[in-house]
PDB file of N, CA and C in Angstrom:
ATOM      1  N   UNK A   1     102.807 112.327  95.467  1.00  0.00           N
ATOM      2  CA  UNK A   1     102.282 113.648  95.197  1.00  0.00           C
ATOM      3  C   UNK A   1     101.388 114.051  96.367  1.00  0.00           C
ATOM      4  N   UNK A   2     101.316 115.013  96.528  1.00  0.00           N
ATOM      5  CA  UNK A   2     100.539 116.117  97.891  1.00  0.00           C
ATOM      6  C   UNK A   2      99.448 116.696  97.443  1.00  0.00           C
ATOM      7  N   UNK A   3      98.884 117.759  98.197  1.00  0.00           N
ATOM      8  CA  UNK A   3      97.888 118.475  97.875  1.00  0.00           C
ATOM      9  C   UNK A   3      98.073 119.458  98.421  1.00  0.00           C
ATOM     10  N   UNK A   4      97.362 121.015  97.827  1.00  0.00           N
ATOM     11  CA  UNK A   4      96.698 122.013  98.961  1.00  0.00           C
ATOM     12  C   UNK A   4      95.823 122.681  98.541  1.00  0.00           C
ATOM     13  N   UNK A   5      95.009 123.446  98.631  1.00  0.00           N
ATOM     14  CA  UNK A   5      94.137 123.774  98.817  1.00  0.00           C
ATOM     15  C   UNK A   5      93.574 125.474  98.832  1.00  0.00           C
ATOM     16  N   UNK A   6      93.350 126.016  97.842  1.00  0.00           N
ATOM     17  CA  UNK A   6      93.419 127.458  97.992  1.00  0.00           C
ATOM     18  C   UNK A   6      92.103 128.196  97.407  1.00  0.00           C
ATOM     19  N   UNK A   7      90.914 128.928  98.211  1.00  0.00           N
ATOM     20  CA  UNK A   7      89.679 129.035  97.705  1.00  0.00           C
ATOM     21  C   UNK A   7      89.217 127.787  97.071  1.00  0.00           C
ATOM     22  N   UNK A   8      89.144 126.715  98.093  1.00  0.00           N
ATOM     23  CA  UNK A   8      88.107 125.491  97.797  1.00  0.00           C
ATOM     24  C   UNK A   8      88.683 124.482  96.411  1.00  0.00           C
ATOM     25  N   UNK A   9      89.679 124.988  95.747  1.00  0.00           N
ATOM     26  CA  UNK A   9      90.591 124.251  94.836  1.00  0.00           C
ATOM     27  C   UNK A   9      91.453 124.028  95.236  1.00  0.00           C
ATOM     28  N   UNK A  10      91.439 121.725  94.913  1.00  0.00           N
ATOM     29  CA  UNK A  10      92.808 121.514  95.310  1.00  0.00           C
ATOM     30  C   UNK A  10      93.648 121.842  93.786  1.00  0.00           C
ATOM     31  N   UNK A  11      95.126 121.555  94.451  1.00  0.00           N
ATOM     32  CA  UNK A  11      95.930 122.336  93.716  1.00  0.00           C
ATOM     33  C   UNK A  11      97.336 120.703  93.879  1.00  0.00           C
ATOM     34  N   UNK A  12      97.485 120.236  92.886  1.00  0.00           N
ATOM     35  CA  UNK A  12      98.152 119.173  92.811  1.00  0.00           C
ATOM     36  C   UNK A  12      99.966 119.347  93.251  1.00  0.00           C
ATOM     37  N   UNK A  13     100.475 118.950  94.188  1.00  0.00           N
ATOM     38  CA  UNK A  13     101.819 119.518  94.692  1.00  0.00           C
ATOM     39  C   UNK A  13     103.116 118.846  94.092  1.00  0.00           C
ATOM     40  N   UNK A  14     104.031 118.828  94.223  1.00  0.00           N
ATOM     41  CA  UNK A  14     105.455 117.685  92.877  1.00  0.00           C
ATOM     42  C   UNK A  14     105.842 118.018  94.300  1.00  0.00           C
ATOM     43  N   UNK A  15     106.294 117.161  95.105  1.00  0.00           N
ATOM     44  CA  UNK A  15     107.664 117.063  96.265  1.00  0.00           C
ATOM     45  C   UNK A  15     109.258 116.802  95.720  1.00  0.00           C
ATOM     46  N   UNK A  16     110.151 117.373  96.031  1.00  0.00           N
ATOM     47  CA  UNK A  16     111.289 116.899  95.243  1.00  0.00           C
ATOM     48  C   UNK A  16     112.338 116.965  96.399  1.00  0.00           C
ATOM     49  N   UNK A  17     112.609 116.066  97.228  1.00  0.00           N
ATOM     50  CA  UNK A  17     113.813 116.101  98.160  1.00  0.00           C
ATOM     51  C   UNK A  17     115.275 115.421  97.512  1.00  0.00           C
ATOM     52  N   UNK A  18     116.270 116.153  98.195  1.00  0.00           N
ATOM     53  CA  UNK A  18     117.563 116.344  97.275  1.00  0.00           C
ATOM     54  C   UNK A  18     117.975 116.649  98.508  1.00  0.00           C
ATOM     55  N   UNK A  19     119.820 115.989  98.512  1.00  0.00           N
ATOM     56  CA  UNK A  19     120.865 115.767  99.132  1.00  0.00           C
ATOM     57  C   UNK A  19     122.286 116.482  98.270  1.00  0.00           C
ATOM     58  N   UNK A  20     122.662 117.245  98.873  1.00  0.00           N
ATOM     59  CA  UNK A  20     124.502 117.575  98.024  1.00  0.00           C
ATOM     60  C   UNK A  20     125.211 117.899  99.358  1.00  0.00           C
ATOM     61  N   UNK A  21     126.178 117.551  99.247  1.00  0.00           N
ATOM     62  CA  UNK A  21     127.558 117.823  99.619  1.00  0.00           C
ATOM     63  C   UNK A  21     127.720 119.533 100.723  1.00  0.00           C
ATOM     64  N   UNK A  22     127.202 119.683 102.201  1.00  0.00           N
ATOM     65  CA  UNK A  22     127.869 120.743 102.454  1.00  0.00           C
ATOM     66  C   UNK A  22     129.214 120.900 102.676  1.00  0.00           C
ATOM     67  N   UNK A  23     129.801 121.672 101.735  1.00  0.00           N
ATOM     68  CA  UNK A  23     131.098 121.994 101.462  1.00  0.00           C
ATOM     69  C   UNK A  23     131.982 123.435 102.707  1.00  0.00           C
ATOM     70  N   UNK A  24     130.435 124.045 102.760  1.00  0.00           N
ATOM     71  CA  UNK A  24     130.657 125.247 103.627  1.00  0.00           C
ATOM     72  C   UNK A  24     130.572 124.765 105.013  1.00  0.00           C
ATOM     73  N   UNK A  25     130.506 123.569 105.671  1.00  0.00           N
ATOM     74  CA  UNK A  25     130.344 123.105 106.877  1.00  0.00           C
ATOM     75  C   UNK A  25     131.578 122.183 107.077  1.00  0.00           C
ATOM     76  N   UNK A  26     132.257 122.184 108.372  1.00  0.00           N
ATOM     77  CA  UNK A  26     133.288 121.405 108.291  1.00  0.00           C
ATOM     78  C   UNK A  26     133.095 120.628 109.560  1.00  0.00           C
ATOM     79  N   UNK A  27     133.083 119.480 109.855  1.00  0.00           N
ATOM     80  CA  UNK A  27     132.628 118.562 111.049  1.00  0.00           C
ATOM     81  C   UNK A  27     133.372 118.855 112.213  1.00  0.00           C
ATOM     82  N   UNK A  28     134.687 118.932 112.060  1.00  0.00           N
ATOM     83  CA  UNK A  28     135.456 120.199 112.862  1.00  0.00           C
ATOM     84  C   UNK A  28     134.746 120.824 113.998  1.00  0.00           C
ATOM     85  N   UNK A  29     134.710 120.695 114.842  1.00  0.00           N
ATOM     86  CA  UNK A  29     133.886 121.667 115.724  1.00  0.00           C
ATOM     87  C   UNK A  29     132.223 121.888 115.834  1.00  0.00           C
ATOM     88  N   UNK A  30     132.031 120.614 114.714  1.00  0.00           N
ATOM     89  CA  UNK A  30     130.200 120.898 114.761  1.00  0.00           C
ATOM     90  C   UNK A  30     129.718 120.016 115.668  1.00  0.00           C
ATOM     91  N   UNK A  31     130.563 119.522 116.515  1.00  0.00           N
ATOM     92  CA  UNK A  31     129.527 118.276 117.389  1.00  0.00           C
ATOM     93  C   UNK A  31     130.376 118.241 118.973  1.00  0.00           C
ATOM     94  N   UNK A  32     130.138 117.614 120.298  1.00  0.00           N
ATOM     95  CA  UNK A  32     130.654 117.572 120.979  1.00  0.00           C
ATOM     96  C   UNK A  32     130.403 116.806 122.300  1.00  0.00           C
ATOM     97  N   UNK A  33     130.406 115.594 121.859  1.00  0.00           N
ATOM     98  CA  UNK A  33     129.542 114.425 123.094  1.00  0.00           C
ATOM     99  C   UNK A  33     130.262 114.719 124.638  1.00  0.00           C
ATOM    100  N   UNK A  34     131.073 115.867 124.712  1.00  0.00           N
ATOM    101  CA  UNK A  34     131.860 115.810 126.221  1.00  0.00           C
ATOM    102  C   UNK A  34     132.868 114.748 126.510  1.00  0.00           C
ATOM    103  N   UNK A  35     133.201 113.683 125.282  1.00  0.00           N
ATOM    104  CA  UNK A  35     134.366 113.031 125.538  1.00  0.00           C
ATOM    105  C   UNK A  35     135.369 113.218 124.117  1.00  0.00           C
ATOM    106  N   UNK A  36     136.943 113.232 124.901  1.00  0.00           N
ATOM    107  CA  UNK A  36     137.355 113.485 123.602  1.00  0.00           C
ATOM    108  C   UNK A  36     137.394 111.980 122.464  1.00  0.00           C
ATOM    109  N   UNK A  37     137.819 111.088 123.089  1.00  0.00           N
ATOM    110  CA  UNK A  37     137.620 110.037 122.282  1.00  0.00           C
ATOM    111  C   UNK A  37     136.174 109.908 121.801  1.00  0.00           C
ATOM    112  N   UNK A  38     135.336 109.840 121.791  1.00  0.00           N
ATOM    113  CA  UNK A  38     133.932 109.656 121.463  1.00  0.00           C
ATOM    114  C   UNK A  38     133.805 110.703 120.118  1.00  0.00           C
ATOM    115  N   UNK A  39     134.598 112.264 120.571  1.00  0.00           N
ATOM    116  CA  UNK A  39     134.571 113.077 119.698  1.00  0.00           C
ATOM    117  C   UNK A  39     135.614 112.289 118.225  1.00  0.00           C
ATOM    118  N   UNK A  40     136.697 112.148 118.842  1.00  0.00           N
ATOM    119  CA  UNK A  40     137.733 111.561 117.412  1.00  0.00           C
ATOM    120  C   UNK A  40     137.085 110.583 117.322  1.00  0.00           C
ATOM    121  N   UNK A  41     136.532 109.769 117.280  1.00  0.00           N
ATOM    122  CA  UNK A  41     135.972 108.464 116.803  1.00  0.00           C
ATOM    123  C   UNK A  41     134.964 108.678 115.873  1.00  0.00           C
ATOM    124  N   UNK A  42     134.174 109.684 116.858  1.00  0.00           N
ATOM    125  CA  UNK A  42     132.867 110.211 115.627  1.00  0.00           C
ATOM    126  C   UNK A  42     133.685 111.110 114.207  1.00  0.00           C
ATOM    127  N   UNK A  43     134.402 111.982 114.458  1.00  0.00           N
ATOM    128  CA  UNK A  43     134.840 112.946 113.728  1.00  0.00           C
ATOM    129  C   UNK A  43     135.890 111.823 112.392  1.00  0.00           C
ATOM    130  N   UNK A  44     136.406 111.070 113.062  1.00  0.00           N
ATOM    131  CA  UNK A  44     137.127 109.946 111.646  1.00  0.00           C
ATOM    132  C   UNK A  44     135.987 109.399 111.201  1.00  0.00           C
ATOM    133  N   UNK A  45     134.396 108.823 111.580  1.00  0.00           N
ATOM    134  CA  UNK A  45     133.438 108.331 110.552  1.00  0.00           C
ATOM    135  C   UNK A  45     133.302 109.136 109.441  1.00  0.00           C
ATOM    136  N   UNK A  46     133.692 110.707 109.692  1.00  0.00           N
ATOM    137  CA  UNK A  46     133.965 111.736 108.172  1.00  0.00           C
ATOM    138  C   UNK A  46     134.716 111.125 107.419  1.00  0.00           C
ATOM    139  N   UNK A  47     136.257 111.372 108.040  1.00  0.00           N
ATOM    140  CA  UNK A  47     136.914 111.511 107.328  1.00  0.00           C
ATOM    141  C   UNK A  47     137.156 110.148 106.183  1.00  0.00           C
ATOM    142  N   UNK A  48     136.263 108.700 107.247  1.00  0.00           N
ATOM    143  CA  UNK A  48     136.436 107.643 106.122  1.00  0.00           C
ATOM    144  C   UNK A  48     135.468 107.315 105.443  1.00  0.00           C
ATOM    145  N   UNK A  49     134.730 108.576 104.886  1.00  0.00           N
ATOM    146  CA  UNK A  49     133.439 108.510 104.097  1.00  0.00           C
ATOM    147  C   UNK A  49     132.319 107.641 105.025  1.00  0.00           C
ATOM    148  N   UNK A  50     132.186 107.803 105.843  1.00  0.00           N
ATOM    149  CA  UNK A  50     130.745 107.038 106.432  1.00  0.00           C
ATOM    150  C   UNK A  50     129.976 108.051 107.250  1.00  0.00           C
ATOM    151  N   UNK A  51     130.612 108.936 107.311  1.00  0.00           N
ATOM    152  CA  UNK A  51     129.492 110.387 107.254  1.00  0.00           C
ATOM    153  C   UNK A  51     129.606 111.319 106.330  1.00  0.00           C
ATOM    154  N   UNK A  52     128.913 112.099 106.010  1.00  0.00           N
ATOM    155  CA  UNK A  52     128.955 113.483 105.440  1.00  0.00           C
ATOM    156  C   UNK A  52     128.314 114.170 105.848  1.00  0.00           C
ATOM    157  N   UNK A  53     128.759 115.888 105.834  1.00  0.00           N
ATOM    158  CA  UNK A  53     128.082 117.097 106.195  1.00  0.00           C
ATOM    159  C   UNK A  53     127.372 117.038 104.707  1.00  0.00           C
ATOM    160  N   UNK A  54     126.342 117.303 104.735  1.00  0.00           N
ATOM    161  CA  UNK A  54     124.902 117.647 103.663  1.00  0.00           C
ATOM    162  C   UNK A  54     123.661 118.804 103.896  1.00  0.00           C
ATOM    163  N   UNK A  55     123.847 119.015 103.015  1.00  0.00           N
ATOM    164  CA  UNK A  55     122.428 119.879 102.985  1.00  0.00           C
ATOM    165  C   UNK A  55     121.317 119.310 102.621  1.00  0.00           C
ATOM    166  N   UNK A  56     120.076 118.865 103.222  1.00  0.00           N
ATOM    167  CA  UNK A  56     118.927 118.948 102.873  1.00  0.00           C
ATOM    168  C   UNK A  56     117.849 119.868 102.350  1.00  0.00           C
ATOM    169  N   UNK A  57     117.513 119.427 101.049  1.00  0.00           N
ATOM    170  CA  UNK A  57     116.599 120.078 100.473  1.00  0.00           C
ATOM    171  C   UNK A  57     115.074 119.785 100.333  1.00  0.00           C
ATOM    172  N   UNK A  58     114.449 120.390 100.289  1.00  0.00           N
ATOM    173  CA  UNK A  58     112.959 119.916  99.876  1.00  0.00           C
ATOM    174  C   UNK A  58     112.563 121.019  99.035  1.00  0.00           C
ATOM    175  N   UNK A  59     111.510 120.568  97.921  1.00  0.00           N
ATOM    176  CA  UNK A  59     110.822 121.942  96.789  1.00  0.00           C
ATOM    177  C   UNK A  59     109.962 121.204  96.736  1.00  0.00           C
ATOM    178  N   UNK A  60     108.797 122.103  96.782  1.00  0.00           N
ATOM    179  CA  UNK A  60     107.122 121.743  96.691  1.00  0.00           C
ATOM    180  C   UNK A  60     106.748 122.795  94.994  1.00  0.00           C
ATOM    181  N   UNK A  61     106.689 122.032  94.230  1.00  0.00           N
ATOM    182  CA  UNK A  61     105.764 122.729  92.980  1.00  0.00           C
ATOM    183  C   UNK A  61     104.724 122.470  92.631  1.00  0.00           C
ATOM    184  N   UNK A  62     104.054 123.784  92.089  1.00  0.00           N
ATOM    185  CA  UNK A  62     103.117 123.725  91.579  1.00  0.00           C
ATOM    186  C   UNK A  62     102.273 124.972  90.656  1.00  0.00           C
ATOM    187  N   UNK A  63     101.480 124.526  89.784  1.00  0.00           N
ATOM    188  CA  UNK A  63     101.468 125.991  88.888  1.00  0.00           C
ATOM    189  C   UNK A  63     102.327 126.874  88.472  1.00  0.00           C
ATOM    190  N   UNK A  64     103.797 126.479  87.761  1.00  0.00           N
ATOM    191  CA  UNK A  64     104.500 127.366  87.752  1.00  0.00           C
ATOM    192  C   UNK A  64     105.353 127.847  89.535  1.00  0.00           C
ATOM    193  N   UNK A  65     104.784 127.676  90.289  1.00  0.00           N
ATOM    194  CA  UNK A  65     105.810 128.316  91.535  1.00  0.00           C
ATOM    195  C   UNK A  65     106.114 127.294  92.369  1.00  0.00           C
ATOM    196  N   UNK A  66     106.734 127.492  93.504  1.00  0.00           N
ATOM    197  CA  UNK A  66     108.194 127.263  94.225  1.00  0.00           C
ATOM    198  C   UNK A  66     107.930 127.657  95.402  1.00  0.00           C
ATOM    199  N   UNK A  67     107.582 126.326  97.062  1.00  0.00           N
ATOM    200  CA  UNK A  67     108.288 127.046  98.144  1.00  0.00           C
ATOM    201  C   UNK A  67     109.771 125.851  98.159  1.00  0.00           C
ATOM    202  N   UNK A  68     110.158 126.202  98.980  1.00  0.00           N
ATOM    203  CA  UNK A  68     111.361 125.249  99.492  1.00  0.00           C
ATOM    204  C   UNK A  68     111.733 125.054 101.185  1.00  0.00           C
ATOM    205  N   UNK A  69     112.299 124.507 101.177  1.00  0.00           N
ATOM    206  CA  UNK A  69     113.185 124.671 102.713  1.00  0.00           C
ATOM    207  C   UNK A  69     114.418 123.446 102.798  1.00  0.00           C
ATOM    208  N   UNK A  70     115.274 124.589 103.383  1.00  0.00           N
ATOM    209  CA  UNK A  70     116.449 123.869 103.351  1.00  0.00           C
ATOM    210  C   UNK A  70     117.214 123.313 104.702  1.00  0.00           C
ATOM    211  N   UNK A  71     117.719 122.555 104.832  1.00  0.00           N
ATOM    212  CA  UNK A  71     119.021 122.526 106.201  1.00  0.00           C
ATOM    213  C   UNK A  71     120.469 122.204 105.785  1.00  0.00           C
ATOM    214  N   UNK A  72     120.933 122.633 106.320  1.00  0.00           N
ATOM    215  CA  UNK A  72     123.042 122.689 106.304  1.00  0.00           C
ATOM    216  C   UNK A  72     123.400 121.775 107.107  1.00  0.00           C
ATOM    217  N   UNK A  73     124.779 121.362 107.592  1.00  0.00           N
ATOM    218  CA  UNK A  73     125.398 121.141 108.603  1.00  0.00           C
ATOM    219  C   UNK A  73     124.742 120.124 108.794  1.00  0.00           C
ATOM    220  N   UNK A  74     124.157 118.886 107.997  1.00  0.00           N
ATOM    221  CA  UNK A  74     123.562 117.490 108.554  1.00  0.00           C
ATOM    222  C   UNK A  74     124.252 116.548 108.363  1.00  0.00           C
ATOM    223  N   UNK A  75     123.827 115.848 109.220  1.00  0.00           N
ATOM    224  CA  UNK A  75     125.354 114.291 109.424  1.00  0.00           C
ATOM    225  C   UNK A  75     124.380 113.323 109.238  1.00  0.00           C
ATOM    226  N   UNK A  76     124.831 113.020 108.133  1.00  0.00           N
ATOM    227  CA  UNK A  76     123.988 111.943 107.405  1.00  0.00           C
ATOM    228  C   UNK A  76     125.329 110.543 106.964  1.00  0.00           C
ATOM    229  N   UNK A  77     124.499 109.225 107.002  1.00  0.00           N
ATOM    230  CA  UNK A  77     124.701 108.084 106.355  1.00  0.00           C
ATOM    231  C   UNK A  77     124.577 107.947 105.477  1.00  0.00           C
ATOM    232  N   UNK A  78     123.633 108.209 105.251  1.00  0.00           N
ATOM    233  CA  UNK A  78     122.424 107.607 103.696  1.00  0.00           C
ATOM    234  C   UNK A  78     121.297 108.408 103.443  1.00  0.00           C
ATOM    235  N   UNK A  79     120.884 108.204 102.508  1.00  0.00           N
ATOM    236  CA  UNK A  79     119.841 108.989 101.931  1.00  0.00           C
ATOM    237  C   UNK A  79     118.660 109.044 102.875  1.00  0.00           C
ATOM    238  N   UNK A  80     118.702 107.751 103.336  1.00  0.00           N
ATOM    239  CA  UNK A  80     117.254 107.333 104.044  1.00  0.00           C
ATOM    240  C   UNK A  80     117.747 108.484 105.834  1.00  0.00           C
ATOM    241  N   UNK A  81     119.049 108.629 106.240  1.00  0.00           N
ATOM    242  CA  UNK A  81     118.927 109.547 107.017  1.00  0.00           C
ATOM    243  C   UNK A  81     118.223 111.084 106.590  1.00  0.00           C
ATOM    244  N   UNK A  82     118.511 111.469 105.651  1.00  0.00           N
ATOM    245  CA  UNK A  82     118.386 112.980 105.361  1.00  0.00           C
ATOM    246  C   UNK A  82     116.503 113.071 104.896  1.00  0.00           C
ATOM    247  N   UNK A  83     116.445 111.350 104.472  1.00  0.00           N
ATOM    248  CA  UNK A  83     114.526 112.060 104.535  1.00  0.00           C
ATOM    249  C   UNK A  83     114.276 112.039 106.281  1.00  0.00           C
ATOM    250  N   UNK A  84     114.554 111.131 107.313  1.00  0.00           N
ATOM    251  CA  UNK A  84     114.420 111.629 108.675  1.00  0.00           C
ATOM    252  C   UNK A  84     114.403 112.647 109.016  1.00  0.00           C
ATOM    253  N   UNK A  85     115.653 112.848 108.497  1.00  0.00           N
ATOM    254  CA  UNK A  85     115.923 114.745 108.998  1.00  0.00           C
ATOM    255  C   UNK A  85     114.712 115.512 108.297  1.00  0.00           C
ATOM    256  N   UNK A  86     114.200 115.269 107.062  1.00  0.00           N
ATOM    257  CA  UNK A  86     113.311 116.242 106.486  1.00  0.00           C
ATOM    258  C   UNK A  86     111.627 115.728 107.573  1.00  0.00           C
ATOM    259  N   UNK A  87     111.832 114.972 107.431  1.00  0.00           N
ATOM    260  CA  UNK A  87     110.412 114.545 108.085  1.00  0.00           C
ATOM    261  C   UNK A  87     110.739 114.933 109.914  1.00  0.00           C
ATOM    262  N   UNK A  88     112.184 114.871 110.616  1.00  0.00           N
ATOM    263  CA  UNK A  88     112.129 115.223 111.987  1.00  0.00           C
ATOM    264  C   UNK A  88     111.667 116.996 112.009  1.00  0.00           C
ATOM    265  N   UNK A  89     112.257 117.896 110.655  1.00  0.00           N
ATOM    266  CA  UNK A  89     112.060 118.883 110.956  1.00  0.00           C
ATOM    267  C   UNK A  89     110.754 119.718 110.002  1.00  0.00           C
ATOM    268  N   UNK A  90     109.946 118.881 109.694  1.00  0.00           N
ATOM    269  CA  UNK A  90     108.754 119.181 108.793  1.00  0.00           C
ATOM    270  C   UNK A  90     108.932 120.105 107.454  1.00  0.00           C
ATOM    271  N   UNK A  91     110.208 119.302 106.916  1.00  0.00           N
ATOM    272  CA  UNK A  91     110.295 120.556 105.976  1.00  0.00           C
ATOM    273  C   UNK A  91     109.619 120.198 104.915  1.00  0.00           C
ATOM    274  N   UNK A  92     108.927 118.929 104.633  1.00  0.00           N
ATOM    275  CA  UNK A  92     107.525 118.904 102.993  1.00  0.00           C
ATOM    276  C   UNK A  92     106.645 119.916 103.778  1.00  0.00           C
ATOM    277  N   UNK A  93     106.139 120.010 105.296  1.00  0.00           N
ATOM    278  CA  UNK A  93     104.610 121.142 105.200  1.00  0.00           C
ATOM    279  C   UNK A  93     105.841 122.418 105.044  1.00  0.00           C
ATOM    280  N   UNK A  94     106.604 122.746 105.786  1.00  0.00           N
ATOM    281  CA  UNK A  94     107.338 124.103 105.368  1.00  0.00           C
ATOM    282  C   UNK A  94     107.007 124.746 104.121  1.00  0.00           C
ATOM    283  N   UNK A  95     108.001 123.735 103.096  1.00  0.00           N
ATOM    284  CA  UNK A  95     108.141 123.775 101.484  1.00  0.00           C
ATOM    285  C   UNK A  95     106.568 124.342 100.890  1.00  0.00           C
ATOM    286  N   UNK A  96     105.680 123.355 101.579  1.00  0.00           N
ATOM    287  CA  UNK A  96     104.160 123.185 101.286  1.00  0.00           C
ATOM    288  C   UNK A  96     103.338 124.773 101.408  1.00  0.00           C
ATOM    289  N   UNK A  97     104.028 125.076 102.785  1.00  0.00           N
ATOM    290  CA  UNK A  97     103.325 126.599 103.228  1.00  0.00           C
ATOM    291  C   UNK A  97     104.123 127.303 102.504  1.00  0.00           C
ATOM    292  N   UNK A  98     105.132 127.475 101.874  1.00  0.00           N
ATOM    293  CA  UNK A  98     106.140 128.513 101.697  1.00  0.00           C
ATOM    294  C   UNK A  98     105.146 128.508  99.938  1.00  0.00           C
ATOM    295  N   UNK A  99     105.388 127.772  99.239  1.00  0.00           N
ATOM    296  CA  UNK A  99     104.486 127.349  98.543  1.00  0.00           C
ATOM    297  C   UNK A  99     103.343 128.141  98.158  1.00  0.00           C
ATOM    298  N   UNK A 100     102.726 127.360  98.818  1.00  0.00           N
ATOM    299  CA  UNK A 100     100.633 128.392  99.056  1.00  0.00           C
ATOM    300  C   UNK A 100     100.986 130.046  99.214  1.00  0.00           C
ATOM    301  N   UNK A 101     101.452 130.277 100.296  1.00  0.00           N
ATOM    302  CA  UNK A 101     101.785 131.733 100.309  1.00  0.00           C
ATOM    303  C   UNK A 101     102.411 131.923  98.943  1.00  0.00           C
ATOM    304  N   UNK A 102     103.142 131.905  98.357  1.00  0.00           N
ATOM    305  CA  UNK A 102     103.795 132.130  97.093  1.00  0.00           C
ATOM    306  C   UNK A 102     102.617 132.336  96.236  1.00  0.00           C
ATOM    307  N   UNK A 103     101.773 131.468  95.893  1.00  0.00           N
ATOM    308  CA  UNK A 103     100.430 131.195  94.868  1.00  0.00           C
ATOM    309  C   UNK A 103      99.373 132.459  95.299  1.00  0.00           C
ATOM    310  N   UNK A 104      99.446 132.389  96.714  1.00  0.00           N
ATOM    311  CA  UNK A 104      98.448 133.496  97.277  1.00  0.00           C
ATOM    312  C   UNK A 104      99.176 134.859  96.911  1.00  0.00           C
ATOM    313  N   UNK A 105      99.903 134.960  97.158  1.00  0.00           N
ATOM    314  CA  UNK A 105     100.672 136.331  96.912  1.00  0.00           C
ATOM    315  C   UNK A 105     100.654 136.782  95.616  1.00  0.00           C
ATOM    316  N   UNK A 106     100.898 136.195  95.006  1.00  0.00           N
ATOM    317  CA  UNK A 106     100.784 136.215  93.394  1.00  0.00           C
ATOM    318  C   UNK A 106      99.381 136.688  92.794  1.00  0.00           C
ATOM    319  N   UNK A 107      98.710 135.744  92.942  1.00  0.00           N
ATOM    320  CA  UNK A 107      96.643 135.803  93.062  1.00  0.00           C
ATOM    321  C   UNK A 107      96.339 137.471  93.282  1.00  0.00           C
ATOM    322  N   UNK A 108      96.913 137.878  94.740  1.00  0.00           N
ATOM    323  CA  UNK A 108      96.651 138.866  95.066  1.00  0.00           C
ATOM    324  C   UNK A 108      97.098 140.210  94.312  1.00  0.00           C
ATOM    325  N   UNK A 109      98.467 139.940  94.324  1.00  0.00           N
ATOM    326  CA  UNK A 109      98.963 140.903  93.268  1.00  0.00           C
ATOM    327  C   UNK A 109      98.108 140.925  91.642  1.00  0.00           C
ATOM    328  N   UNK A 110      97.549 139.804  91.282  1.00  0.00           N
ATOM    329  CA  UNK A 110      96.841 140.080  89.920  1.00  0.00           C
ATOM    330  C   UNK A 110      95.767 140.290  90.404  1.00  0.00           C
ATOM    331  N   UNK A 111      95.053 140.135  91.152  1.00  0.00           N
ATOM    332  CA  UNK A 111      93.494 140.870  91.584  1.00  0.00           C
ATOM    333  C   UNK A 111      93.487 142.463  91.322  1.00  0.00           C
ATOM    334  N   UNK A 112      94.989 143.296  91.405  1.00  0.00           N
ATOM    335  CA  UNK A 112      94.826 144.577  91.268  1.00  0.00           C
ATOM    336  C   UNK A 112      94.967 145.229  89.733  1.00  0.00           C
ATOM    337  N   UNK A 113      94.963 144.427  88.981  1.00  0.00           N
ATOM    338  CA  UNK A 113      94.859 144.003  87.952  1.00  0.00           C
ATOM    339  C   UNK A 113      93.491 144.207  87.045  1.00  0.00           C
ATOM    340  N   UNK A 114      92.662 142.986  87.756  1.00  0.00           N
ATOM    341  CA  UNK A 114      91.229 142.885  87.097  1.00  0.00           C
ATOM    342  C   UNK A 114      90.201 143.971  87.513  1.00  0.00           C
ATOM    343  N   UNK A 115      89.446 144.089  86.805  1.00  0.00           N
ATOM    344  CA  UNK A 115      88.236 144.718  86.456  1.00  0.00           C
ATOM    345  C   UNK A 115      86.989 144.340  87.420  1.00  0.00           C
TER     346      UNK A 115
END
């Protein structure tokens, strides 16, 4: 579990990273080491299940709301690749900021509200 922090209250965070199947990405043309063998060699680790195109997910909750951040088109092994990928491309603070802004935005909109 995380934290953040909004007017001097922390605010307790749920991380939830998740892996599925990109279906809309085809390995086909997504990569290209400049050799062709290097390319078919990599491109059959697809086709014999020892890669997959995946989407990475991350969702940060809290209080009722939701940031997220996502990536497509990732060539993953294993699970333990796709948290790399989340941690190479910072997507828990992303999720985290997308998040806070969400809570803040909200806050603000009911401030016009009160009395």
């Amino acid at each position: 579990m995380k934290a953040i922090e909004i007017n001097g209250k922390k605010i307790d965070v749920i991380i939830t990273k998740s892996v599925e199947p990109d279906y809309h990405t085809s390995p086909e043309g997504d990569f290209d080491f400049g050799d062709k063998e290097e390319n078919a060699a990599y491109l059959a680790r697809f086709h014999s299940g020892e890669l997959m195109m995946a989407v990475v997910s991350v969702k940060a909750s809290a209080l009722g709301f939701e940031g997220t951040d996502c990536l497509g088109a990732c060539h993953i092994k294993s699970d333990s690749d796709a948290w790399d990928i989340a941690s190479e491309y910072n997507m828990v603070e992303n999720a985290m900021k997308e998040l806070r802004d969400n809570i803040v935005e909200a806050a603000n909109k009911l401030k016009e509200y009160s009395t």
